[in-house]
PDB file of N, CA and C in Angstrom:
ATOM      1  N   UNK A   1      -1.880 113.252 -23.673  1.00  0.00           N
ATOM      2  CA  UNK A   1      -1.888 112.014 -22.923  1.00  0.00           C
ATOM      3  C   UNK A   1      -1.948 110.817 -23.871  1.00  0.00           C
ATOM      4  N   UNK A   2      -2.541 111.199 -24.570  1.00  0.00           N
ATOM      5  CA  UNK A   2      -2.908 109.970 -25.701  1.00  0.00           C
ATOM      6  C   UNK A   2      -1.516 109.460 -26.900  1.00  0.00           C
ATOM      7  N   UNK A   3      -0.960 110.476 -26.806  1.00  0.00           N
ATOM      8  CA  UNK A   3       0.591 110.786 -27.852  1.00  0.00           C
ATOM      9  C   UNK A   3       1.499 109.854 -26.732  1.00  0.00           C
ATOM     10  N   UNK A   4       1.528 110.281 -25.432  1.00  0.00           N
ATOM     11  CA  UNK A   4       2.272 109.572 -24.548  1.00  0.00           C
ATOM     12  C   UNK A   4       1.935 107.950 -24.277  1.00  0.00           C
ATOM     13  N   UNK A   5       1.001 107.792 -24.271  1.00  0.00           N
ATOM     14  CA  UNK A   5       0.552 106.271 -23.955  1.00  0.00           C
ATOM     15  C   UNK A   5       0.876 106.012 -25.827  1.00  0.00           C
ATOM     16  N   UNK A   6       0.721 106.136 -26.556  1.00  0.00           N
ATOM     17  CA  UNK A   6       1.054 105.346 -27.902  1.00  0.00           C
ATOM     18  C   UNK A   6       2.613 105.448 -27.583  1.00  0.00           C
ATOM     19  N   UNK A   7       2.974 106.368 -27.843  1.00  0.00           N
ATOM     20  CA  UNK A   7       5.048 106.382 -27.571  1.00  0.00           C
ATOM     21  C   UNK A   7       5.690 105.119 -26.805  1.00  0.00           C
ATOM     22  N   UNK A   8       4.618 104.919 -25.540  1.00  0.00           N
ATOM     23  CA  UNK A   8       5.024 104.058 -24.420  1.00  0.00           C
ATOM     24  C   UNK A   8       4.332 102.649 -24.923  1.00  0.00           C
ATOM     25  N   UNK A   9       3.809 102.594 -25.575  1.00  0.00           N
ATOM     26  CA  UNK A   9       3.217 101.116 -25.859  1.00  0.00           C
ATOM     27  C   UNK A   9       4.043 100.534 -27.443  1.00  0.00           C
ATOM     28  N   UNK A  10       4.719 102.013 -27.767  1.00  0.00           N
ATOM     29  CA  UNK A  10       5.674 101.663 -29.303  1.00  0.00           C
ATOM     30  C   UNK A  10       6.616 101.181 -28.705  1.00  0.00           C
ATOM     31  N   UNK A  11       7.336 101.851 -27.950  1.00  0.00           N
ATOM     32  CA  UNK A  11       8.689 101.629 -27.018  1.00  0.00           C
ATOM     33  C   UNK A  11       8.741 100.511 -26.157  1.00  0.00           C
ATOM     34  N   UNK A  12       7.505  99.807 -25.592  1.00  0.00           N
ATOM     35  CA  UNK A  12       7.407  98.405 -25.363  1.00  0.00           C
ATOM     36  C   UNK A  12       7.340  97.297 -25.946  1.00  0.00           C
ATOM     37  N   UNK A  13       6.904  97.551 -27.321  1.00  0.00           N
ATOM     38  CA  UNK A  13       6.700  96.571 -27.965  1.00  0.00           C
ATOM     39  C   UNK A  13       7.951  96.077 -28.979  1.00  0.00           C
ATOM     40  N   UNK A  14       9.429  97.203 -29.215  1.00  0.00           N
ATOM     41  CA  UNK A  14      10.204  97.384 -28.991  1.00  0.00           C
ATOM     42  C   UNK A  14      11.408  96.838 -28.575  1.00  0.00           C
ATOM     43  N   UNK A  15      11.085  97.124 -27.269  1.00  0.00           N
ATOM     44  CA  UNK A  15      12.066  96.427 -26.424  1.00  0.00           C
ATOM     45  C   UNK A  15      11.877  95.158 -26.285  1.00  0.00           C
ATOM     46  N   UNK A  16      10.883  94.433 -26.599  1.00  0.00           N
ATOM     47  CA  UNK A  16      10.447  92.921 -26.026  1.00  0.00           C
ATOM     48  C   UNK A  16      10.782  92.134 -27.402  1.00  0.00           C
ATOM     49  N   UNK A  17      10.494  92.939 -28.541  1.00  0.00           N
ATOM     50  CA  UNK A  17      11.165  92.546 -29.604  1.00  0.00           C
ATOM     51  C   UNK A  17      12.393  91.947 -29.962  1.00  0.00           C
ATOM     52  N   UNK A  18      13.393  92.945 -29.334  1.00  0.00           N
ATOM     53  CA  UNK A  18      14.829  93.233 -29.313  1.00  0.00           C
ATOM     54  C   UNK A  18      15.605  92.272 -28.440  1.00  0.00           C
ATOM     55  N   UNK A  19      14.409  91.896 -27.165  1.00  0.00           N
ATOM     56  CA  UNK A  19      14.777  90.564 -26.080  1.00  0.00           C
ATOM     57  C   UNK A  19      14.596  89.298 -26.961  1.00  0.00           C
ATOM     58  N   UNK A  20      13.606  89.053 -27.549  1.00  0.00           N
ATOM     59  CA  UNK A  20      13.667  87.864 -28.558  1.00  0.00           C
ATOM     60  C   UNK A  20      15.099  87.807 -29.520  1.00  0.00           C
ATOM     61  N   UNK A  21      15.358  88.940 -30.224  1.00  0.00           N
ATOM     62  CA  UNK A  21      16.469  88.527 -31.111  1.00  0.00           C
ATOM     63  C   UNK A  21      18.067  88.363 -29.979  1.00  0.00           C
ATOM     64  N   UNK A  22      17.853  89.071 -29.129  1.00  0.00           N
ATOM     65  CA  UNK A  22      19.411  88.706 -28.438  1.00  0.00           C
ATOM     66  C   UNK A  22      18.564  87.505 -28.206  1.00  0.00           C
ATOM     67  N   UNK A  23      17.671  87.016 -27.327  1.00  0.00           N
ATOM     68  CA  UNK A  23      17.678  85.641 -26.514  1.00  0.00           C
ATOM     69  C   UNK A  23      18.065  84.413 -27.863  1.00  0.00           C
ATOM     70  N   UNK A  24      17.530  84.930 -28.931  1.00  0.00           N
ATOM     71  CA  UNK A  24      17.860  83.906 -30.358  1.00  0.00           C
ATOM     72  C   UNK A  24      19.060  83.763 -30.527  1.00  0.00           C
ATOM     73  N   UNK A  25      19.774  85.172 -30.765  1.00  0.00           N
ATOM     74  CA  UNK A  25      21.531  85.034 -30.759  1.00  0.00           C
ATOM     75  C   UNK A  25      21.627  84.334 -29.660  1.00  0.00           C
ATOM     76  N   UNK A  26      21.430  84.349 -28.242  1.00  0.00           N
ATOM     77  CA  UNK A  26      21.801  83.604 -27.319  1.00  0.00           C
ATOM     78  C   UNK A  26      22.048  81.858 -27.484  1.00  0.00           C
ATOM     79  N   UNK A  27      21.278  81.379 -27.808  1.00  0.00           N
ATOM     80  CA  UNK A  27      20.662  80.108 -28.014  1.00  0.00           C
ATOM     81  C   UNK A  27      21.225  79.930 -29.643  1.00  0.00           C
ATOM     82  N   UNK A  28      21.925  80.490 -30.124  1.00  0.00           N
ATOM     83  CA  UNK A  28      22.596  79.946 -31.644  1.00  0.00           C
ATOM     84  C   UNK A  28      24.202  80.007 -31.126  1.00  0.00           C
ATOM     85  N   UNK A  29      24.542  80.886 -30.582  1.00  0.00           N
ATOM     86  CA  UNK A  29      25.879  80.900 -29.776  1.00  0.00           C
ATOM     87  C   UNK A  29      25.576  79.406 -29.109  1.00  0.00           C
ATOM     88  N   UNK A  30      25.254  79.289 -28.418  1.00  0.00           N
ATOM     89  CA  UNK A  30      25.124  78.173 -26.894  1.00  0.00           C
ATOM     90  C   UNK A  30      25.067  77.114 -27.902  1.00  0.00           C
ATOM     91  N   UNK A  31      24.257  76.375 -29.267  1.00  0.00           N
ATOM     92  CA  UNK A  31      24.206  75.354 -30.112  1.00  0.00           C
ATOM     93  C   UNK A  31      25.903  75.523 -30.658  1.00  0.00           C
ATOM     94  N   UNK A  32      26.297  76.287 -31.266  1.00  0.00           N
ATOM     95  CA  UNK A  32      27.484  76.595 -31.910  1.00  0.00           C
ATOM     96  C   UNK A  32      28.752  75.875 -30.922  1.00  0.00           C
ATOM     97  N   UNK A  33      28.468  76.624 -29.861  1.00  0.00           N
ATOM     98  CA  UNK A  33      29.581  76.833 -28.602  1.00  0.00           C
ATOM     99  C   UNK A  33      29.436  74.574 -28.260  1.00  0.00           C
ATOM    100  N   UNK A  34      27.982  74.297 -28.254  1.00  0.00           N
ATOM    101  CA  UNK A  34      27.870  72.536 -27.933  1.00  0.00           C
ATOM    102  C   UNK A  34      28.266  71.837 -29.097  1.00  0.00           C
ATOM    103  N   UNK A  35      28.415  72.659 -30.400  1.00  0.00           N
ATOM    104  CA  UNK A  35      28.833  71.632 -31.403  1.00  0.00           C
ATOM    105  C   UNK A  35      30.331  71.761 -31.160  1.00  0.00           C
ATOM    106  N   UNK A  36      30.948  73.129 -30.978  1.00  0.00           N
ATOM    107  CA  UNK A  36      32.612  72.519 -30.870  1.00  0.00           C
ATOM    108  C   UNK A  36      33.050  72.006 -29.913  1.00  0.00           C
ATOM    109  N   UNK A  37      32.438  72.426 -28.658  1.00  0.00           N
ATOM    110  CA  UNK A  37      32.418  71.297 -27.819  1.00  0.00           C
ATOM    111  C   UNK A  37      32.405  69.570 -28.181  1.00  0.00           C
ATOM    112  N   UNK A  38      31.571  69.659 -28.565  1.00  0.00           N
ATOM    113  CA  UNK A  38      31.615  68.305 -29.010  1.00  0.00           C
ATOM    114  C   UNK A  38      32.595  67.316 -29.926  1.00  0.00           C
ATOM    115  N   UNK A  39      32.721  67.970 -30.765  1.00  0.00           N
ATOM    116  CA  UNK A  39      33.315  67.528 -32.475  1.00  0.00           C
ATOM    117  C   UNK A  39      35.291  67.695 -31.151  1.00  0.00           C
ATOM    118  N   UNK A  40      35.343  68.726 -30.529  1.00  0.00           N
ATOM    119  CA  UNK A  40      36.724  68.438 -29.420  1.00  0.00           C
ATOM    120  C   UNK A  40      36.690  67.246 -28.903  1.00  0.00           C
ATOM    121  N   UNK A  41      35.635  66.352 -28.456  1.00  0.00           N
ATOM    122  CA  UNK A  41      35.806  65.623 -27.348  1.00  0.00           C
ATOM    123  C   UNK A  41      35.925  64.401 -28.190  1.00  0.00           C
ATOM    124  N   UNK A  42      35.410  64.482 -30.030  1.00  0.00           N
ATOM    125  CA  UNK A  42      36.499  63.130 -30.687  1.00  0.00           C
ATOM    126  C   UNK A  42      37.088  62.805 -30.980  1.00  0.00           C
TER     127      UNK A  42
END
């Protein structure tokens, strides 16, 4: 029981990890994507 609850608290900590670096790629795309946006519209 104890092997299982560590596995499951590795594997969470993990995944929430892995949500930070896409949400980061997210938000460097989206800056990237507003600068050519921009630098187009002069």
């Amino acid at each position: 029981m104890k092997l299982l609850m560590t596995c499951l608290t590795i594997l969470s900590l993990e995944s929430l990890s892995a949500c930070n670096t896409v949400k980061g790629i997210g938000q460097d795309l989206q800056k990237a994507g507003s600068s050519i946006e921009n630098a187009g519209k002069k």
